[in-house]
C-alpha atoms as a PDB file:
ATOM      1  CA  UNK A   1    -224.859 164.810 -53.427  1.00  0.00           C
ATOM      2  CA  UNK A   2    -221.445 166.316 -53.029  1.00  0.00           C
ATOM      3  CA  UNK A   3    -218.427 164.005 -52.507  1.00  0.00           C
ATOM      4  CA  UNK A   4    -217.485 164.187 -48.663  1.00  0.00           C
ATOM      5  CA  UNK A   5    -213.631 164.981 -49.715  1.00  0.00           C
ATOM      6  CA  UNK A   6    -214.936 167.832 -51.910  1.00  0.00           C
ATOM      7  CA  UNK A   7    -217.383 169.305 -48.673  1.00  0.00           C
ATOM      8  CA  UNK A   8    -214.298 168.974 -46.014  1.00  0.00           C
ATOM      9  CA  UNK A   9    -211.380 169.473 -48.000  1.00  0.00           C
ATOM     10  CA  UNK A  10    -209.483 171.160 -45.271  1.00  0.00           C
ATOM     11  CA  UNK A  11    -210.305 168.515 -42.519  1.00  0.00           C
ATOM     12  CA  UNK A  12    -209.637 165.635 -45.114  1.00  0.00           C
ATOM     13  CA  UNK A  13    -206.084 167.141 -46.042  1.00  0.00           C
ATOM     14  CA  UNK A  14    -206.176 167.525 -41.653  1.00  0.00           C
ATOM     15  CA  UNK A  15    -206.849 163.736 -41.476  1.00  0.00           C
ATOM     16  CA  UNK A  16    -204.563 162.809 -43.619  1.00  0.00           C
ATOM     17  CA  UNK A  17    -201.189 164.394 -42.036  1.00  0.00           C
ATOM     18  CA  UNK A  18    -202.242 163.344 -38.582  1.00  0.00           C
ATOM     19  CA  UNK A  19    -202.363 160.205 -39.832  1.00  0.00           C
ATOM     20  CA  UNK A  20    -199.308 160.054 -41.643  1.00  0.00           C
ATOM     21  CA  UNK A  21    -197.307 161.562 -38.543  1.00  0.00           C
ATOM     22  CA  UNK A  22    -198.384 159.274 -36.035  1.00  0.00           C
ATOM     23  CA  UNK A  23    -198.231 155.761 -38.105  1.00  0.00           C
ATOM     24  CA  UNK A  24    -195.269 154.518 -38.400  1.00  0.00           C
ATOM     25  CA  UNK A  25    -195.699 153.088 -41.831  1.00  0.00           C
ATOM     26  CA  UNK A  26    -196.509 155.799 -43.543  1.00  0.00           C
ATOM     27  CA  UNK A  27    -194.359 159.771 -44.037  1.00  0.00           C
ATOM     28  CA  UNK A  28    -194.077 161.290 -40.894  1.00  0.00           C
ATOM     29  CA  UNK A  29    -193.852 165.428 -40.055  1.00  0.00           C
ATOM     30  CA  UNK A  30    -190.589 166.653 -41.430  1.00  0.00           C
ATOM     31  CA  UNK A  31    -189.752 163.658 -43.123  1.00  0.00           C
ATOM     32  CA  UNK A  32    -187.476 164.855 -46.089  1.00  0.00           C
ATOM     33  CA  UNK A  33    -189.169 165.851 -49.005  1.00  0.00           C
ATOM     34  CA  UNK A  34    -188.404 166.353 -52.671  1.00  0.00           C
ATOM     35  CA  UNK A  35    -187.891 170.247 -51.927  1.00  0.00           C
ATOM     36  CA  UNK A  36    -187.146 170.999 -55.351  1.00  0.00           C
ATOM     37  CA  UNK A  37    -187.937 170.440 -58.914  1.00  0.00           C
ATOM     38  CA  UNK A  38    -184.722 168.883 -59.942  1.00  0.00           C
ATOM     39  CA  UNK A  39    -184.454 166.971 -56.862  1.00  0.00           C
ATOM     40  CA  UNK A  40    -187.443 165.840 -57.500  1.00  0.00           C
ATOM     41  CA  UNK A  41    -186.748 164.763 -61.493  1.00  0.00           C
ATOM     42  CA  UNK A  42    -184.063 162.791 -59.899  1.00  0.00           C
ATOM     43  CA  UNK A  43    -185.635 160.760 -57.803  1.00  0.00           C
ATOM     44  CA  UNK A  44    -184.348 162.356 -54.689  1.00  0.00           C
ATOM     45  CA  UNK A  45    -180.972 160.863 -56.045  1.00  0.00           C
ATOM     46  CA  UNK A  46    -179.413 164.412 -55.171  1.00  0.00           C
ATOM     47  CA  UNK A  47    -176.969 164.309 -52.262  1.00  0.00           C
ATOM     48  CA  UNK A  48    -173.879 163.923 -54.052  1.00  0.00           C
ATOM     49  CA  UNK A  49    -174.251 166.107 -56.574  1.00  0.00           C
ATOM     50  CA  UNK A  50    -175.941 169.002 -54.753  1.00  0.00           C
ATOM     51  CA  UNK A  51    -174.199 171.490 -56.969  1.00  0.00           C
ATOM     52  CA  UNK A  52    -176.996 174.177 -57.097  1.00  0.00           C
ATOM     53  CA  UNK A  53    -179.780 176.191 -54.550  1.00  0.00           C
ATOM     54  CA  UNK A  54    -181.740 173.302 -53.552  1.00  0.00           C
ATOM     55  CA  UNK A  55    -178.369 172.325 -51.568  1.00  0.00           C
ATOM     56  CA  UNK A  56    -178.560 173.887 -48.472  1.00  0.00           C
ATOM     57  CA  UNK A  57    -181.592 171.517 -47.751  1.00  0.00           C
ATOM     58  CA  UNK A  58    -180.985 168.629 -49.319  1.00  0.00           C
ATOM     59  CA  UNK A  59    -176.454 168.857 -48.464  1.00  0.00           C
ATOM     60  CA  UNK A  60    -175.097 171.654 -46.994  1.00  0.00           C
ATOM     61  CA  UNK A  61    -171.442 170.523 -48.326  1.00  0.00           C
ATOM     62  CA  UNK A  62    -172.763 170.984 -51.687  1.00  0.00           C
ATOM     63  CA  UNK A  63    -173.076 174.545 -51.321  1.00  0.00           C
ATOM     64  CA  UNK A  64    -168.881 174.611 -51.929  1.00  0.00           C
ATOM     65  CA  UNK A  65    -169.603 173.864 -55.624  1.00  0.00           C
ATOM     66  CA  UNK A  66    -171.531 177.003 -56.336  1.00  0.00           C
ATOM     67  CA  UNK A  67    -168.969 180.507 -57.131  1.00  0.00           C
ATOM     68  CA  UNK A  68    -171.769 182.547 -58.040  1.00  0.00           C
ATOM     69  CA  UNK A  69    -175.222 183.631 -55.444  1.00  0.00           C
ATOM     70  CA  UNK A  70    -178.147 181.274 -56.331  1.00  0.00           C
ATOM     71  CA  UNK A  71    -181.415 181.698 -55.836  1.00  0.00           C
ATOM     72  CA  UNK A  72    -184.367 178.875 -56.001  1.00  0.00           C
ATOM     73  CA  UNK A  73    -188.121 179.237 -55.494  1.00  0.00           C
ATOM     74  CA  UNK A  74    -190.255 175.983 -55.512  1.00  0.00           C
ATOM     75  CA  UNK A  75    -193.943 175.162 -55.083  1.00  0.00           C
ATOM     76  CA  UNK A  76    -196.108 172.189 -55.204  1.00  0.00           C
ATOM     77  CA  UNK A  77    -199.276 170.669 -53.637  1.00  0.00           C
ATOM     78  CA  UNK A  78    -198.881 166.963 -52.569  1.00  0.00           C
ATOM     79  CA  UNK A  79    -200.800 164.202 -54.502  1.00  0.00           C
ATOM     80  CA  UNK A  80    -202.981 167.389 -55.823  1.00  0.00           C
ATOM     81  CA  UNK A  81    -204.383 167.193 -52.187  1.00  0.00           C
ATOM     82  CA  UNK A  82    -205.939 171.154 -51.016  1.00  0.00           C
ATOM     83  CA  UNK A  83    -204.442 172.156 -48.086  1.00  0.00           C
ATOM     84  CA  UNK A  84    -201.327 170.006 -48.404  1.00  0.00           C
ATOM     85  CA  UNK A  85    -199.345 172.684 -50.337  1.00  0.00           C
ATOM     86  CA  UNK A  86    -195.326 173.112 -49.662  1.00  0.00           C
ATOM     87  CA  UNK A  87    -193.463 176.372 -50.613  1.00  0.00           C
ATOM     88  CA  UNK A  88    -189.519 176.510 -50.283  1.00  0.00           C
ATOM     89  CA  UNK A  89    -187.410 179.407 -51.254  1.00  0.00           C
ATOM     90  CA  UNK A  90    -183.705 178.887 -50.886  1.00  0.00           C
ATOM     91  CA  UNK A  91    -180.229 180.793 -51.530  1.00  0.00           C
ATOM     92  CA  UNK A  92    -176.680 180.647 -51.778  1.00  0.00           C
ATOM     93  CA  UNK A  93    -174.068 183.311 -51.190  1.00  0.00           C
ATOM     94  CA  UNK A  94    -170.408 182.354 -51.837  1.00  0.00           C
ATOM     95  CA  UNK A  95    -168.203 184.447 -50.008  1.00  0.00           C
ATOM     96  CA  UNK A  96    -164.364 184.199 -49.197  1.00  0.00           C
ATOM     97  CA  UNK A  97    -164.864 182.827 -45.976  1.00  0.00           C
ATOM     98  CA  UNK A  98    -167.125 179.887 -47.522  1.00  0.00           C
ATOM     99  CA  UNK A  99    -170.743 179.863 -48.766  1.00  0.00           C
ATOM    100  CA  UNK A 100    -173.627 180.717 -46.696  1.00  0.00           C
ATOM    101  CA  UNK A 101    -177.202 179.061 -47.317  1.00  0.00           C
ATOM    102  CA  UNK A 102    -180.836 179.731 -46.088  1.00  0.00           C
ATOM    103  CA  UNK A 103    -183.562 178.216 -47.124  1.00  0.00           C
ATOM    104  CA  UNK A 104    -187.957 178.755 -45.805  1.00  0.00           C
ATOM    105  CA  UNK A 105    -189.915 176.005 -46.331  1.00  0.00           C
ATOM    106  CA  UNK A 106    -193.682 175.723 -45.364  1.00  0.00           C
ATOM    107  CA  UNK A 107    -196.282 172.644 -45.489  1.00  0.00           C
ATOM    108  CA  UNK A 108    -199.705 172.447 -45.358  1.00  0.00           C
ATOM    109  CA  UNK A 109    -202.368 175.300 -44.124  1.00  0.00           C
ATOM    110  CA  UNK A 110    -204.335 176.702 -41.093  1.00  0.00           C
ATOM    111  CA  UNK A 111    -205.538 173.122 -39.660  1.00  0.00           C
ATOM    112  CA  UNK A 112    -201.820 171.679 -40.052  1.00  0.00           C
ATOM    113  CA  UNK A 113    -198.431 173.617 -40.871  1.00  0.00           C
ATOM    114  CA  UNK A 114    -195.194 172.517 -41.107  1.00  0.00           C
ATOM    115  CA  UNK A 115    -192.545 175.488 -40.726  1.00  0.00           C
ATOM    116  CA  UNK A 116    -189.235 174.609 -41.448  1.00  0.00           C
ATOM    117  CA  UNK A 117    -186.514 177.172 -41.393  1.00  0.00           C
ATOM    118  CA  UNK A 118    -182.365 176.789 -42.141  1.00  0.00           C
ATOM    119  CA  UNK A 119    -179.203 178.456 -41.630  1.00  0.00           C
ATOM    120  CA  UNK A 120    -176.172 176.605 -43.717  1.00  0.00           C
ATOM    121  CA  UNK A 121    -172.251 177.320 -43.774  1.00  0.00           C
ATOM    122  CA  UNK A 122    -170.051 174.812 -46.199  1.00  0.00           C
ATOM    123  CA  UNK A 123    -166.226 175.015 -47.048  1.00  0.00           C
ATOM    124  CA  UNK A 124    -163.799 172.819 -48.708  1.00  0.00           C
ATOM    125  CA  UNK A 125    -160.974 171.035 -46.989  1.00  0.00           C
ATOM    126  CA  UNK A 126    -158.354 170.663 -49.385  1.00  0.00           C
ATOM    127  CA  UNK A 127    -159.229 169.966 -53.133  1.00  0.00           C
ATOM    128  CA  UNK A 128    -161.514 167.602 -52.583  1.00  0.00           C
ATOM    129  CA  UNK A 129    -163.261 167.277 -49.620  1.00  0.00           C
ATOM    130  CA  UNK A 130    -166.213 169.981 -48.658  1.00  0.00           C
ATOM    131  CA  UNK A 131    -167.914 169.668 -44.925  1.00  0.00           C
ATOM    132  CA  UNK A 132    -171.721 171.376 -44.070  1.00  0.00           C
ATOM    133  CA  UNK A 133    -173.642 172.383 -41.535  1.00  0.00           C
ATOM    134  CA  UNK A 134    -177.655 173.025 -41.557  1.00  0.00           C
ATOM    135  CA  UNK A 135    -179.259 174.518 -38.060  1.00  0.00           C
ATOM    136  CA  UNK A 136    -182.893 174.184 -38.147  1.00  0.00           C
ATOM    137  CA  UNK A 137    -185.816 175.889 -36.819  1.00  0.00           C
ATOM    138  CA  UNK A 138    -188.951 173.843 -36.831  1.00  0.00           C
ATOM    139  CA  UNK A 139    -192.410 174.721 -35.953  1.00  0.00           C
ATOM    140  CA  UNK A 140    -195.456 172.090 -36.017  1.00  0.00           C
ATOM    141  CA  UNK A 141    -198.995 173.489 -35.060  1.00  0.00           C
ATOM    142  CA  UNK A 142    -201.887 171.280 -35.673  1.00  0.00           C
ATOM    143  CA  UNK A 143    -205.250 172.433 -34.581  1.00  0.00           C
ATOM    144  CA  UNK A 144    -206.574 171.702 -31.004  1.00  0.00           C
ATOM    145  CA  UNK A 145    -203.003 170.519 -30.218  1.00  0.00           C
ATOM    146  CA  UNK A 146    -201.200 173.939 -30.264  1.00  0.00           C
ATOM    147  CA  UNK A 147    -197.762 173.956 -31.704  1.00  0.00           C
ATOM    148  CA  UNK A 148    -194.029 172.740 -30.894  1.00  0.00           C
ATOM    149  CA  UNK A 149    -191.232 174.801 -32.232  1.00  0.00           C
ATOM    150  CA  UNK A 150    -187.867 172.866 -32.106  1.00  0.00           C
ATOM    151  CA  UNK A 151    -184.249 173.140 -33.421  1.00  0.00           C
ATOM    152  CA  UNK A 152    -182.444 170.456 -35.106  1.00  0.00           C
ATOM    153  CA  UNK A 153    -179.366 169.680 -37.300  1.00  0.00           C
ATOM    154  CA  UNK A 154    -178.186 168.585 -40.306  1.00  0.00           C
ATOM    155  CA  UNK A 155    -174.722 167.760 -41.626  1.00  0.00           C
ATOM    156  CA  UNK A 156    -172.842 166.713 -44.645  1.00  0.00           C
ATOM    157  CA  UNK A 157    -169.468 165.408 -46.712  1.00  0.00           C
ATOM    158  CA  UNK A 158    -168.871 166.127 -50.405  1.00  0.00           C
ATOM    159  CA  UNK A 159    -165.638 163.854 -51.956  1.00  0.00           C
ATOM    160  CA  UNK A 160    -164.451 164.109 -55.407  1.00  0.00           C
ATOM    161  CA  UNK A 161    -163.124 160.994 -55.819  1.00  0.00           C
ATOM    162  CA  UNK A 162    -162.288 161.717 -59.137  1.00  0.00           C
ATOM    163  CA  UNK A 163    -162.996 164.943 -61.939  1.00  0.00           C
ATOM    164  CA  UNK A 164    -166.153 163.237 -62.848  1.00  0.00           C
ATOM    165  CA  UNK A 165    -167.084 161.066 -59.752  1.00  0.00           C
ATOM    166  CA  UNK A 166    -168.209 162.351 -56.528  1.00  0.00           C
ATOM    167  CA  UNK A 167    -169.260 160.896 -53.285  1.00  0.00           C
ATOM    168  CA  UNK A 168    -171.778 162.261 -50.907  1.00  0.00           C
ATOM    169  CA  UNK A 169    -173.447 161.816 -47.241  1.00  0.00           C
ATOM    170  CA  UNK A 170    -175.668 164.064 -45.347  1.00  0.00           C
ATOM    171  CA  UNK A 171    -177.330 163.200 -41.834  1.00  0.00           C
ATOM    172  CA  UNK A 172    -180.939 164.722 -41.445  1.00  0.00           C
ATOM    173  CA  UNK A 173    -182.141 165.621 -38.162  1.00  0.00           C
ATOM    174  CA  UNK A 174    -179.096 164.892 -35.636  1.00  0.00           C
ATOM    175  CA  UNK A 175    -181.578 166.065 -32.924  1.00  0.00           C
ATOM    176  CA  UNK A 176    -185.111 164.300 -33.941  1.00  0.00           C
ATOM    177  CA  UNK A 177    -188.023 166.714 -33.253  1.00  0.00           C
ATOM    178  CA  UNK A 178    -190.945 165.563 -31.542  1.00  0.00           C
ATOM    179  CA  UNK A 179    -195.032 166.334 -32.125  1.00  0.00           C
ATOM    180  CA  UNK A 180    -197.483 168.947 -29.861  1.00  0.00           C
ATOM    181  CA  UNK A 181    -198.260 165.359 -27.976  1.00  0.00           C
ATOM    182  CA  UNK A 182    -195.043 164.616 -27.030  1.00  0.00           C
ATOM    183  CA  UNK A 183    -194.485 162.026 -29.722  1.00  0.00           C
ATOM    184  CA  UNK A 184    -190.815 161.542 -31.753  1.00  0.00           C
ATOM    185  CA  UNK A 185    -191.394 162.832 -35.105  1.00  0.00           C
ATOM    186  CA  UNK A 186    -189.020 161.717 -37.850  1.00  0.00           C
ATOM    187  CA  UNK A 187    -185.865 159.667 -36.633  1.00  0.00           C
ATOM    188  CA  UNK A 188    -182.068 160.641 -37.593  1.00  0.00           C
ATOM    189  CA  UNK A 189    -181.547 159.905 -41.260  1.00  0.00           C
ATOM    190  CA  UNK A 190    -178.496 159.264 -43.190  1.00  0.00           C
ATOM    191  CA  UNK A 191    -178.036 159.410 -47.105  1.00  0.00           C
ATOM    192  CA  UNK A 192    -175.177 158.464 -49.199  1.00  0.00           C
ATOM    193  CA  UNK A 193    -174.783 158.783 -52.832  1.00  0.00           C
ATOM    194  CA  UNK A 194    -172.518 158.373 -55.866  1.00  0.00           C
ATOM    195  CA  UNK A 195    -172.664 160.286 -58.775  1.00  0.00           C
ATOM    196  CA  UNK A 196    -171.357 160.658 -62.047  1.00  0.00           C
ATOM    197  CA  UNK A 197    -171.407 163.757 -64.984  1.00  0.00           C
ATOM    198  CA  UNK A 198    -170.488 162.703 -68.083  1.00  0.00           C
ATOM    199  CA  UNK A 199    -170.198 165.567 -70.153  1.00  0.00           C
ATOM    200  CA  UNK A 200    -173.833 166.072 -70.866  1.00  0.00           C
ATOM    201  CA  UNK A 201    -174.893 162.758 -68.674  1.00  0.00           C
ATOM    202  CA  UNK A 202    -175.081 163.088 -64.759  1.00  0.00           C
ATOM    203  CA  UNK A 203    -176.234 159.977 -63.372  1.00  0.00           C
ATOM    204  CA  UNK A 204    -177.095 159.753 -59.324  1.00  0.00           C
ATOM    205  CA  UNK A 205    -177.415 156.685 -57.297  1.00  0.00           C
ATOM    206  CA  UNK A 206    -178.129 157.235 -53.292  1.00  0.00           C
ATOM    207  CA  UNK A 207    -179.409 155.142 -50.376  1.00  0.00           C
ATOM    208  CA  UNK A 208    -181.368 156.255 -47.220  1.00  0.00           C
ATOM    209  CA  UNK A 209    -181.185 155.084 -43.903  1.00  0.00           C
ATOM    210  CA  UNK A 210    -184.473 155.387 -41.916  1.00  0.00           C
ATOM    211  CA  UNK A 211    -184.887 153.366 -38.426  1.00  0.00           C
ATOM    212  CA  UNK A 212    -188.214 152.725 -39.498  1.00  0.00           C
ATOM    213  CA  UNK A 213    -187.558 151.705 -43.120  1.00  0.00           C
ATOM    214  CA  UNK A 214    -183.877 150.236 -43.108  1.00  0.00           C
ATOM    215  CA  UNK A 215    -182.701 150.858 -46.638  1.00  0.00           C
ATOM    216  CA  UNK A 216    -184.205 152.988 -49.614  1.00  0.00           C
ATOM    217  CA  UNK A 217    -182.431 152.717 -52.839  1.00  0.00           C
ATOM    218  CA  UNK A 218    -183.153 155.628 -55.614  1.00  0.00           C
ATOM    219  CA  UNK A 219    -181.649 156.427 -58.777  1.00  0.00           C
ATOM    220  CA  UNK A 220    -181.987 159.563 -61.270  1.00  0.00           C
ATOM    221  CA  UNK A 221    -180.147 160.484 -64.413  1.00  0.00           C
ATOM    222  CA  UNK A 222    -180.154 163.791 -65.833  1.00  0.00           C
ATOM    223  CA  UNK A 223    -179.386 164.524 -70.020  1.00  0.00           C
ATOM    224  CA  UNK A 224    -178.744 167.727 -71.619  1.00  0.00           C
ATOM    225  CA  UNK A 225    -179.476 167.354 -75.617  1.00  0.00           C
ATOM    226  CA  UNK A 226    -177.988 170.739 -75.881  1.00  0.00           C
ATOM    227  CA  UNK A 227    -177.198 173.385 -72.957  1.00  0.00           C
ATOM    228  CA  UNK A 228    -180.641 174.774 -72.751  1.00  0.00           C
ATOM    229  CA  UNK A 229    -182.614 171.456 -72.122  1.00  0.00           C
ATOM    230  CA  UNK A 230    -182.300 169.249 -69.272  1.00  0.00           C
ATOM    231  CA  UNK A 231    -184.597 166.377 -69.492  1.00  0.00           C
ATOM    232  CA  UNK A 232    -184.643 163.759 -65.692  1.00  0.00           C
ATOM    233  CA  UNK A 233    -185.708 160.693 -65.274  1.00  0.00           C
ATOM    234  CA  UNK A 234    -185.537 158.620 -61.103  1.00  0.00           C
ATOM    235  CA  UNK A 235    -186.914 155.545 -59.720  1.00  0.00           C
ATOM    236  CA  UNK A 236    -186.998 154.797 -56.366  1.00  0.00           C
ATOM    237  CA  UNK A 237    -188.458 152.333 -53.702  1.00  0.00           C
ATOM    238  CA  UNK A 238    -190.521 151.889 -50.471  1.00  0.00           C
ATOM    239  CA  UNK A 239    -192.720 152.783 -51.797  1.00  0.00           C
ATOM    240  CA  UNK A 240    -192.306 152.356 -55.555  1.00  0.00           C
ATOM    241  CA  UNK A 241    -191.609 155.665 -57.355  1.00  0.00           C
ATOM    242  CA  UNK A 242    -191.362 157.303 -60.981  1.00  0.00           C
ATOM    243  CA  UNK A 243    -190.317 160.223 -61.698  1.00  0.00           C
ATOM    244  CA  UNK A 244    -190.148 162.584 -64.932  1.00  0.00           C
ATOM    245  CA  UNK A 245    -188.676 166.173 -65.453  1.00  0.00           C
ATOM    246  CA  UNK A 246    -187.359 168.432 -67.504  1.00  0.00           C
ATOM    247  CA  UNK A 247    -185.205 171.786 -67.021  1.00  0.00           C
ATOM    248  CA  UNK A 248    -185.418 174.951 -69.907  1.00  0.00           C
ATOM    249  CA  UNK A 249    -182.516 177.617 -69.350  1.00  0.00           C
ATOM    250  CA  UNK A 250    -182.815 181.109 -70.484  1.00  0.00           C
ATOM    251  CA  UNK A 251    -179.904 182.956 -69.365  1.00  0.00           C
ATOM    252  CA  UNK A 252    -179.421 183.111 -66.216  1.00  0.00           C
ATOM    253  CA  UNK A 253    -182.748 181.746 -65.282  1.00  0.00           C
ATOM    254  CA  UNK A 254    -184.202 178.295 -65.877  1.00  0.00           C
ATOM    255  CA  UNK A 255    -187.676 177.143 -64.998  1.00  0.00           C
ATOM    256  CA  UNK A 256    -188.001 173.459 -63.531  1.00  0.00           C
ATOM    257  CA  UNK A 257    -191.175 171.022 -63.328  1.00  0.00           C
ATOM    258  CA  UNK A 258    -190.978 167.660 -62.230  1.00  0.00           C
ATOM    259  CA  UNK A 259    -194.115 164.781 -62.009  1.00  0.00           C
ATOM    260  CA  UNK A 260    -193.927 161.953 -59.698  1.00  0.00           C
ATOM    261  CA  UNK A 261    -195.485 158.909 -60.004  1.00  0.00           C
ATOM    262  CA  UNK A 262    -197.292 157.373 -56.415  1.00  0.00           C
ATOM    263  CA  UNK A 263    -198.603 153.764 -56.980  1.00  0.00           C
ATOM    264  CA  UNK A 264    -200.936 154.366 -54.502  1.00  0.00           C
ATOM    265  CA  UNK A 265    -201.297 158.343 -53.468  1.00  0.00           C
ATOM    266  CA  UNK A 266    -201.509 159.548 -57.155  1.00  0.00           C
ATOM    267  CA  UNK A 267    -199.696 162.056 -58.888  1.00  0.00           C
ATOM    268  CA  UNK A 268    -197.643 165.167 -57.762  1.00  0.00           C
ATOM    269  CA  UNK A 269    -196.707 168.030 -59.752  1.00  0.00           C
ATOM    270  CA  UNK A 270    -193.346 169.965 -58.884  1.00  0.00           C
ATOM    271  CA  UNK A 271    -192.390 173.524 -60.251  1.00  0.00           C
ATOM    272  CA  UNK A 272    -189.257 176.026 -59.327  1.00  0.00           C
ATOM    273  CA  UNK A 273    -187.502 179.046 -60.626  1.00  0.00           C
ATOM    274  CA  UNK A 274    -183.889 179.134 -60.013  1.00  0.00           C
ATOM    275  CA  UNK A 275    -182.080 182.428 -60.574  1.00  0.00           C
ATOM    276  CA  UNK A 276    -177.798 182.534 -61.007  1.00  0.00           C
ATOM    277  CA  UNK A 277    -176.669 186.303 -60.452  1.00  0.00           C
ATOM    278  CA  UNK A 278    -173.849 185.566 -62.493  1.00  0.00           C
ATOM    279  CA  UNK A 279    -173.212 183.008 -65.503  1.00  0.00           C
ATOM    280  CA  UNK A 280    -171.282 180.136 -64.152  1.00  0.00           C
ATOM    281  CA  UNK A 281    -167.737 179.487 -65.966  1.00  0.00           C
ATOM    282  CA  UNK A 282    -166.999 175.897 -67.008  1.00  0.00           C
END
């Protein structure tokens, strides 16, 4: 005899989510996720550095760092679970007037689906302040509970308190969603985060703010041996967290694949593309 999970993947994968998004211990819908291979190599340690595609998502101030379009296509499939799949594709444009983001980000399948689209404008104030805003468009249908489309917001700060340190704060979800039953989905969340880049060191060290967690400390450090290898390394609590990654750059391309470690859910296995239309200048 078959396993069960192997006869009903799609209503185990089902079982799961609702499960996840209405206990309050465990991820909820919409909950932020590691949309992103490097992210995700860092631990999630990302907000104040955000200097690349992943940052309309993840810190829409970030965006300010970038002076040439970026383009980013991930892909994963939580804890190797079928049906819990998550695609993002995501895109800067600078332009005089400040950069302009998007970013389309789907989880899960026909039972469950999370939709989760954004619109993101960032500018610098001065020399060393940038400010960003996120509007998003969510969408939550779960089967034999129809669907609830929503908007929310997202915000963020980028400070260079020095050439090589930076501070950063983003606030997820200013407007919480809420479920197809009428239930609040993920809470406001708040992130700050210091980083360093030391020539070929960048080393990340953010906290989040969840209502339902208090505090969640995470660190990542990134290393570049030489300019076309990036090699990551993050740690991060509640719950306990490894991750591992690695970054190879061809030109203007470079290909991204990050594992992380789940004490209790297994492993997940992270891949993106990212695509500069023009070399960056030092």
């Amino acid at each position: 005899m078959q396993p069960v999970f192997h006869i009903y993947p799609a209503w185990t994968a089902l079982a799961v989510l609702l499960t996840s998004i209405f206990s309050t211990a465990a991820q909820a819908a919409y909950d932020l996720r590691f949309s992103g291979a490097r992210p995700a190599g860092l631990a999630g340690a990302y907000v104040a550095l955000a200097d690349d595609a992943d940052s309309p998502y993840h810190n829409p101030a970030g965006m300010s760092q970038l002076r040439h379009p970026s383009l980013n296509i991930f892909y994963t499939v939580l804890y190797g679970v079928e049906g819990l799949s998550q695609h993002l594709v995501s895109g800067v444009v600078p332009t005089r007037l400040g950069p302009f983001g998007a970013y389309v980000q789907t989880l899960g399948g026909s039972l469950y689906r999370e939709s989760d689209t954004g619109l993101a404008y960032g500018r610098f104030w001065g020399a060393r302040l940038a400010a960003g805003v996120t509007i998003r468009f969510l969408d939550l249908s779960i089967v034999r509970y129809g669907n609830r489309p929503a908007t929310t917001f997202d915000a963020g700060l980028l400070l260079r308190l020095s050439p090589t340190i930076r501070l950063g704060i983003a606030t997820h979800q200013i407007r919480p969603p809420r479920t197809p039953l009428d239930r609040t989905l993920t809470p406001t969340l708040v992130r700050i985060g210091v980083s360093r880049t030391d020539g070929a060191l960048v080393l990340g060290f953010q906290g989040e703010y969840d209502p339902r967690y208090v505090w969640t400390p995470a660190f990542g450090q990134e290393y570049r041996p030489v300019s076309a290898l990036a090699i990551r390394a993050g740690l991060r609590t509640g719950p306990s967290q490894v991750f591992f990654g690695v970054g190879i750059t061809v030109s203007r391309f470079e290909a991204a694949y990050a594992m992380g470690t789940h004490f209790v859910l297994g492993h997940t296995h992270r891949v993106s593309l990212t695509f500069k239309f023009s070399k960056e200048k030092p």
